[in-house]
PDB file of N, CA and C in Angstrom:
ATOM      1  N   UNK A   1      23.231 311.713 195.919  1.00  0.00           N
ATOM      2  CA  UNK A   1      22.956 311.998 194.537  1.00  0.00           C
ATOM      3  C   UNK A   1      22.803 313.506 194.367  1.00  0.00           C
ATOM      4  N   UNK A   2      22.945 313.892 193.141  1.00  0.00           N
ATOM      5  CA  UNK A   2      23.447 315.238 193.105  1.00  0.00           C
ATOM      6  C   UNK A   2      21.969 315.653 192.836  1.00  0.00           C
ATOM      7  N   UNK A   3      21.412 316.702 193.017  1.00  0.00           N
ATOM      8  CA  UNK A   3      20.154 317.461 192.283  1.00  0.00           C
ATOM      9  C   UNK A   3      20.510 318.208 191.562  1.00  0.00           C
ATOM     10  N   UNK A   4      20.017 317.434 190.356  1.00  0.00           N
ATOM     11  CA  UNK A   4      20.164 317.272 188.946  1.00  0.00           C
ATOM     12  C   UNK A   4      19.108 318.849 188.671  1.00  0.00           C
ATOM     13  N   UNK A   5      18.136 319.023 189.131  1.00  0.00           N
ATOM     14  CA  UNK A   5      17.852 320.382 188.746  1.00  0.00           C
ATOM     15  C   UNK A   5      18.312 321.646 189.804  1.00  0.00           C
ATOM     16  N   UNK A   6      18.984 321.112 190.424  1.00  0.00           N
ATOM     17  CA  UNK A   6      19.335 322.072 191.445  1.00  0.00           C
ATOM     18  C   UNK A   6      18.581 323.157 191.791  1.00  0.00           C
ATOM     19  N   UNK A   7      17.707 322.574 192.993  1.00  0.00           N
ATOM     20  CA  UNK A   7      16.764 322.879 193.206  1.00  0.00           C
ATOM     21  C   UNK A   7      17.782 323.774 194.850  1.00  0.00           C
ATOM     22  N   UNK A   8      18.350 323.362 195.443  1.00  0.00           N
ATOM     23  CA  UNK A   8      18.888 323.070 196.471  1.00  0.00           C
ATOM     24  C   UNK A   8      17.778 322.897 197.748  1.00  0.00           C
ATOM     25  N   UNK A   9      17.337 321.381 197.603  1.00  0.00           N
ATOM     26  CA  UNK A   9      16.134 321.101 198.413  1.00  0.00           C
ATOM     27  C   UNK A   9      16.840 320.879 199.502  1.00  0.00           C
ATOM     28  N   UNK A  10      16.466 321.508 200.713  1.00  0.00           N
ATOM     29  CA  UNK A  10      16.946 320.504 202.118  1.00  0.00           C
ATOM     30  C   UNK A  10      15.789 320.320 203.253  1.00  0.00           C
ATOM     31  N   UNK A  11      15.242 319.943 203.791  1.00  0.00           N
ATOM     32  CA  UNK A  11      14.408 319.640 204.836  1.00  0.00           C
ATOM     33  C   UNK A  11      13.820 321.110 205.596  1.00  0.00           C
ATOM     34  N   UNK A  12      13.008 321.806 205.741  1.00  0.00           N
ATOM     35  CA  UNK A  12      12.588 322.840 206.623  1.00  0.00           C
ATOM     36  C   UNK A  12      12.431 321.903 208.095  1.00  0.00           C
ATOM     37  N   UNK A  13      13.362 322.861 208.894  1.00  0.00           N
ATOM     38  CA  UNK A  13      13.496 322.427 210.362  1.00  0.00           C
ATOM     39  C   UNK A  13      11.838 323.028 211.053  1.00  0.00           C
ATOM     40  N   UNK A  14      11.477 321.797 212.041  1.00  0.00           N
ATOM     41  CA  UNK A  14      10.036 321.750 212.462  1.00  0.00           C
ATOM     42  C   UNK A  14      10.326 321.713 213.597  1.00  0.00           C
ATOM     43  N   UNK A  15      10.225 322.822 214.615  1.00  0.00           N
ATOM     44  CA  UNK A  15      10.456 322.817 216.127  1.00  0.00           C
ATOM     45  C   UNK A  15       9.638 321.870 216.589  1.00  0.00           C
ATOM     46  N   UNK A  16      10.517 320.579 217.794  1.00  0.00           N
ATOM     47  CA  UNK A  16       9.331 319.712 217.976  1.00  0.00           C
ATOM     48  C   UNK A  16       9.346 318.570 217.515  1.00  0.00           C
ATOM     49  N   UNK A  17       9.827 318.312 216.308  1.00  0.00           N
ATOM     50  CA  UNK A  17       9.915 317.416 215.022  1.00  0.00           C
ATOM     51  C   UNK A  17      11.029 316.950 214.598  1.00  0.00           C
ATOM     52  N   UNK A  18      11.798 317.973 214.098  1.00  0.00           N
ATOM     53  CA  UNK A  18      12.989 317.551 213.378  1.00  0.00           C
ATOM     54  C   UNK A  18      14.053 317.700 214.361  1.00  0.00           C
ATOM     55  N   UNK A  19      15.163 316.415 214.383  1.00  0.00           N
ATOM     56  CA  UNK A  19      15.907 316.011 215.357  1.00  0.00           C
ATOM     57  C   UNK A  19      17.052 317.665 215.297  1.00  0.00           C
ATOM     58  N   UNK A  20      17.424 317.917 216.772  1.00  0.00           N
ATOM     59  CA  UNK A  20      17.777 319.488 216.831  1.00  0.00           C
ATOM     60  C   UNK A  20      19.640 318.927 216.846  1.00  0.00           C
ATOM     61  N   UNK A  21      19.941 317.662 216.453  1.00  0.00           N
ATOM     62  CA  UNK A  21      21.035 317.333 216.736  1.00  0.00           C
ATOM     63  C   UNK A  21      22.000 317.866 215.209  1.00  0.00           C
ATOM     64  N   UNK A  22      23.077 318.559 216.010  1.00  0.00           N
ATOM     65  CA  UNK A  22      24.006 319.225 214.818  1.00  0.00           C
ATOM     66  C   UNK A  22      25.526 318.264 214.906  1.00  0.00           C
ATOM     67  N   UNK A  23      25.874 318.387 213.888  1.00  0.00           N
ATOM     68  CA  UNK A  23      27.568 317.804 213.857  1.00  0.00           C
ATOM     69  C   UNK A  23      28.635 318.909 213.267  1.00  0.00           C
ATOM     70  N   UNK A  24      29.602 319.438 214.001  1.00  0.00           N
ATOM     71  CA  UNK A  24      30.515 320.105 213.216  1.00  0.00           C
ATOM     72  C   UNK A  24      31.465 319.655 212.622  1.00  0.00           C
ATOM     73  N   UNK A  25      31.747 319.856 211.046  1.00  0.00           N
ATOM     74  CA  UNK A  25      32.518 319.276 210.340  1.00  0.00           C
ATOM     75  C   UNK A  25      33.556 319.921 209.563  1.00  0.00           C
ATOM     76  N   UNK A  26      34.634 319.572 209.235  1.00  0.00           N
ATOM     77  CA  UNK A  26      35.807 320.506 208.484  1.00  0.00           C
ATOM     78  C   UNK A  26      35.859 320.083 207.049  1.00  0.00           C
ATOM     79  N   UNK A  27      35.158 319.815 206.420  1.00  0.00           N
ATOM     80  CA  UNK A  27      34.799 319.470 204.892  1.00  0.00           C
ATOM     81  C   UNK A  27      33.494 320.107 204.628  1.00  0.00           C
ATOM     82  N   UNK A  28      33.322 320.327 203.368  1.00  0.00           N
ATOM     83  CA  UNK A  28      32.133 320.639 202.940  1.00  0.00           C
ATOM     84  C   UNK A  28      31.372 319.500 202.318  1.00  0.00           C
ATOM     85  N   UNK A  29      32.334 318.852 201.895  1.00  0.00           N
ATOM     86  CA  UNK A  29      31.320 317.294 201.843  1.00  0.00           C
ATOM     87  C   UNK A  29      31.350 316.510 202.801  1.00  0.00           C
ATOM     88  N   UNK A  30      29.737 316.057 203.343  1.00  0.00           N
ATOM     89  CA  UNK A  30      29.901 315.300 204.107  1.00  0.00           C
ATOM     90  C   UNK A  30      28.805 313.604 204.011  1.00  0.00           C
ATOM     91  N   UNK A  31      29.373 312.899 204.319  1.00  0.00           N
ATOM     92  CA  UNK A  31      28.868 311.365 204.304  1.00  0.00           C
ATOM     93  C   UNK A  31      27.835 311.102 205.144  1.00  0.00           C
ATOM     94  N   UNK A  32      26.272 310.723 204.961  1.00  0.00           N
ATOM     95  CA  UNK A  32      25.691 310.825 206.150  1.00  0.00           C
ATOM     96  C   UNK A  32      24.825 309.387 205.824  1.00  0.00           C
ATOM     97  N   UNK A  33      24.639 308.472 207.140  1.00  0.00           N
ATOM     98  CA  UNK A  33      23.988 307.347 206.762  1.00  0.00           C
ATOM     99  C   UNK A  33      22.948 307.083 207.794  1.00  0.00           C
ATOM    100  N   UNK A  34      23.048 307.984 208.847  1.00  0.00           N
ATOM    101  CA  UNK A  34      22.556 308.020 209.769  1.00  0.00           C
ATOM    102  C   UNK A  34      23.161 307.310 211.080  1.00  0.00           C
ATOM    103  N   UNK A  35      24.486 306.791 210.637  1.00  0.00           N
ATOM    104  CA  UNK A  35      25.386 306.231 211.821  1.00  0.00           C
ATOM    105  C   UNK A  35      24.312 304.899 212.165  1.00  0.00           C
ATOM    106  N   UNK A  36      23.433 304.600 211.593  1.00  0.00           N
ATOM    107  CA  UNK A  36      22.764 303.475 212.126  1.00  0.00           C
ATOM    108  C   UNK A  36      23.021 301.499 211.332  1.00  0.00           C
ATOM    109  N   UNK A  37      24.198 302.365 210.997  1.00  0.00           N
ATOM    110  CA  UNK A  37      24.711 300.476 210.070  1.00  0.00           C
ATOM    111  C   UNK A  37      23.630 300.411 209.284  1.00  0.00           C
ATOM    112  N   UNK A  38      23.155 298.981 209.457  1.00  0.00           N
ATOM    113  CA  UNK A  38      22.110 298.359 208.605  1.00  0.00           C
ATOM    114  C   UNK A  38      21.045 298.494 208.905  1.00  0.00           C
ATOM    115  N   UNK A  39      20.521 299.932 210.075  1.00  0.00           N
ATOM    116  CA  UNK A  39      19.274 300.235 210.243  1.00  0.00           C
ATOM    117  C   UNK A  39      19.215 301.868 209.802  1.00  0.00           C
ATOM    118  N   UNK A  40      20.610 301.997 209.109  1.00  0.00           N
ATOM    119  CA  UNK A  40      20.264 303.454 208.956  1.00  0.00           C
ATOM    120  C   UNK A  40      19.978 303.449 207.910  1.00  0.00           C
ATOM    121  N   UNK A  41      19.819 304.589 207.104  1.00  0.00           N
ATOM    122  CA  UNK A  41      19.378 304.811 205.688  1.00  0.00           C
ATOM    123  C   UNK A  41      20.604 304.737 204.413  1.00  0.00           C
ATOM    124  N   UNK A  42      20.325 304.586 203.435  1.00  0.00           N
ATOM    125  CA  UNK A  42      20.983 304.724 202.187  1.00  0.00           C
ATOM    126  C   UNK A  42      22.357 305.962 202.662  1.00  0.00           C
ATOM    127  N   UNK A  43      23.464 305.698 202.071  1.00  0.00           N
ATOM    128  CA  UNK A  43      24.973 306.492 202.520  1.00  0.00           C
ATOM    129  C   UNK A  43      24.601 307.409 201.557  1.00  0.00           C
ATOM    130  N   UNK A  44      24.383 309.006 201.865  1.00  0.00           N
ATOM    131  CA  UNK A  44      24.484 309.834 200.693  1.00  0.00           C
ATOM    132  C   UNK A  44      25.282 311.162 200.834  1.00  0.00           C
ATOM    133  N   UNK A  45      26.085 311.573 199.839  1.00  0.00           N
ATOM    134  CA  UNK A  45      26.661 312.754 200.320  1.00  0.00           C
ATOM    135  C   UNK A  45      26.307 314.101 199.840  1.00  0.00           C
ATOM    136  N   UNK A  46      26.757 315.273 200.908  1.00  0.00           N
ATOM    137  CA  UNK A  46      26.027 316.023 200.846  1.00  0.00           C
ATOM    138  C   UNK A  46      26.725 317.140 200.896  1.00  0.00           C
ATOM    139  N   UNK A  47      26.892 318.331 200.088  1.00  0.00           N
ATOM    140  CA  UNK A  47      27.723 319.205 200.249  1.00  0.00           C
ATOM    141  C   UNK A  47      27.386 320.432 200.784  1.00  0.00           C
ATOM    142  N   UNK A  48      28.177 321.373 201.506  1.00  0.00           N
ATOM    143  CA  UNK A  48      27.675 322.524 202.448  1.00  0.00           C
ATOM    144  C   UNK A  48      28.061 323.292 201.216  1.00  0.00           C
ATOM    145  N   UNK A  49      27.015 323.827 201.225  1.00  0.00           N
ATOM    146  CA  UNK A  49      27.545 325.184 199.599  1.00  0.00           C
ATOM    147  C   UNK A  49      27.382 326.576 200.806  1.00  0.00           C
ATOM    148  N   UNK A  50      27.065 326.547 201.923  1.00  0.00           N
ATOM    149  CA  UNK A  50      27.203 327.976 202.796  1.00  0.00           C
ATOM    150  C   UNK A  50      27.709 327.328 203.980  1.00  0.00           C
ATOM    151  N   UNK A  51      27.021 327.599 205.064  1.00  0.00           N
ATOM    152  CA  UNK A  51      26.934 327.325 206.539  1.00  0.00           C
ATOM    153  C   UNK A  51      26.627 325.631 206.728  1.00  0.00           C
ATOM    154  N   UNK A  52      25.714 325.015 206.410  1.00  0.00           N
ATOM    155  CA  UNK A  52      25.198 324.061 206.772  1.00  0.00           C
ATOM    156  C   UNK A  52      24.527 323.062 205.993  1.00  0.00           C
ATOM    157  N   UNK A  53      24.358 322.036 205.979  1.00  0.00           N
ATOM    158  CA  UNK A  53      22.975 321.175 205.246  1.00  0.00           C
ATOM    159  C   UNK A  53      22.512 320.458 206.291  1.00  0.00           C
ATOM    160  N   UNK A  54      21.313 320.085 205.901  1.00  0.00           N
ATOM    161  CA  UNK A  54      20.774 319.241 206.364  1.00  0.00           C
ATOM    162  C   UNK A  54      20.210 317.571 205.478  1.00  0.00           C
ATOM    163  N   UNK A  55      20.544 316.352 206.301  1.00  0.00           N
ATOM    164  CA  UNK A  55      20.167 315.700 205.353  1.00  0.00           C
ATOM    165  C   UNK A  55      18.513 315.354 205.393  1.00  0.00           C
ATOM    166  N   UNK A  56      17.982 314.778 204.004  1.00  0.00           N
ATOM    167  CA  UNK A  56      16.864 314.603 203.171  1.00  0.00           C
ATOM    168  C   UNK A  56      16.248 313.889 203.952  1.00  0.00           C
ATOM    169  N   UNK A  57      17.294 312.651 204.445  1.00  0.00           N
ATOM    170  CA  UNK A  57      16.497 310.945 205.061  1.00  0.00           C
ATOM    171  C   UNK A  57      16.752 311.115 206.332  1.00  0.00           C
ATOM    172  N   UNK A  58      17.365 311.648 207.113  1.00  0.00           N
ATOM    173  CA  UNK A  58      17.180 311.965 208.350  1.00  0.00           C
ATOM    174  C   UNK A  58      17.324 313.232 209.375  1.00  0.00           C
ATOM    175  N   UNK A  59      17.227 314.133 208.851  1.00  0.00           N
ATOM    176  CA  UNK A  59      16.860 315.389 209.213  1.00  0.00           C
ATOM    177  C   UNK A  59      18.092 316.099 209.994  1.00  0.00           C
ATOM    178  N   UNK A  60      19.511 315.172 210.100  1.00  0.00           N
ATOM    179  CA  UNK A  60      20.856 315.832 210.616  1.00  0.00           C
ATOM    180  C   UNK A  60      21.298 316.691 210.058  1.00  0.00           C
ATOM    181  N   UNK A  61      21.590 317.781 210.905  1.00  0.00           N
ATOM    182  CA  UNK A  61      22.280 319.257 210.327  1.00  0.00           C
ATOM    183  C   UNK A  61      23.681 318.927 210.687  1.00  0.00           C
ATOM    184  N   UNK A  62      24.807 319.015 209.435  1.00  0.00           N
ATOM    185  CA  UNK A  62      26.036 319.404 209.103  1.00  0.00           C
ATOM    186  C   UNK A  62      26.405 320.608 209.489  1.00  0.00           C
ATOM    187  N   UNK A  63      26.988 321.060 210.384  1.00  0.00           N
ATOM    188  CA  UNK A  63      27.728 322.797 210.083  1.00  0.00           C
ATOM    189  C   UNK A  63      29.584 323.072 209.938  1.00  0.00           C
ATOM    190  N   UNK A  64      29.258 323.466 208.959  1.00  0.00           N
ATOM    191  CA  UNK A  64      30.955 323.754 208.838  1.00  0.00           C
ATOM    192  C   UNK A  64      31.961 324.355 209.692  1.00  0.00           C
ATOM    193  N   UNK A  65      32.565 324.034 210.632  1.00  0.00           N
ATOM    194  CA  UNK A  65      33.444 324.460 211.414  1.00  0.00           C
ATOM    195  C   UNK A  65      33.964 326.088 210.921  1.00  0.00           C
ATOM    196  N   UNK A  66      34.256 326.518 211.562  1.00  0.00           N
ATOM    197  CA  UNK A  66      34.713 328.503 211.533  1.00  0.00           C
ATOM    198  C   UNK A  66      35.663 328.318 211.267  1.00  0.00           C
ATOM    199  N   UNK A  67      36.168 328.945 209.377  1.00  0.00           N
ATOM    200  CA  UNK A  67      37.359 328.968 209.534  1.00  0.00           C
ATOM    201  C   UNK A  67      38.302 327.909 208.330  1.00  0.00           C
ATOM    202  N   UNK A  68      37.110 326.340 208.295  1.00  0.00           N
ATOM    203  CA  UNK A  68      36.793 325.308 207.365  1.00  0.00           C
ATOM    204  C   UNK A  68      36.069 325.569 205.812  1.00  0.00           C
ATOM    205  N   UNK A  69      36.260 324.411 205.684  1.00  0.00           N
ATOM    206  CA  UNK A  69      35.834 324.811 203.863  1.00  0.00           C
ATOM    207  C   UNK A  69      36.645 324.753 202.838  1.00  0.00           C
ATOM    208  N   UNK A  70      38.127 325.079 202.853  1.00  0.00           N
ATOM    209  CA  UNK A  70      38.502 325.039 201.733  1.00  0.00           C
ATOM    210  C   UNK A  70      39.125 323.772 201.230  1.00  0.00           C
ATOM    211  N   UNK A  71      37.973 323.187 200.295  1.00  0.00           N
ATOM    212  CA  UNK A  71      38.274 321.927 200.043  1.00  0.00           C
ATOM    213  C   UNK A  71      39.687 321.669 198.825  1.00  0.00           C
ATOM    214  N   UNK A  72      39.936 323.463 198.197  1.00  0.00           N
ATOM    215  CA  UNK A  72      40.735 323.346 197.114  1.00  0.00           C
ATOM    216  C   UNK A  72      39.672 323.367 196.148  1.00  0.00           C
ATOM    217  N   UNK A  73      38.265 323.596 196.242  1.00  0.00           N
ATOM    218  CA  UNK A  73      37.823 324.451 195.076  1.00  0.00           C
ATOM    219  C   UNK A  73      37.335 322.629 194.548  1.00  0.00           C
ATOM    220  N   UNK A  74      37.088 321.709 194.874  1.00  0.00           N
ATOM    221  CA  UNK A  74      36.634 320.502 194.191  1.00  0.00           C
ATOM    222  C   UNK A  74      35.501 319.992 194.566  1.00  0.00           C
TER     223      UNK A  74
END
């Protein structure tokens, strides 16, 4: 879901805490459900507006591959 006040909230990483696991990806949108089927969380997508996101419900960092990104501006 989009944030509607665009806040651009994403998770502050907690050494210790928040899972240190990254995925590199060649889109700036990316689909995240937690890879756990019907034990993972709600499917939500998430767009890299720089370097990276992280998601809300499970604390996975997205990073955009070097080089990636151009989705064509959509």
């Amino acid at each position: 879901m989009r944030d509607a006040n665009l806040t651009g909230y994403t998770p502050k990483a907690t050494p210790g805490v928040t899972p240190e696991e990254t995925t590199t990806v060649q889109s700036r949108v990316v689909a995240c459900n937690n890879g756990g089927g019907a034990l993972g969380h709600p499917t939500v997508y998430l767009r890299i507006e720089d370097k990276q996101v992280t998601c809300p419900y499970c604390s996975r960092t997205y990073v955009l591959a070097e080089g990636a990104g151009d989705d064509g501006h959509h």
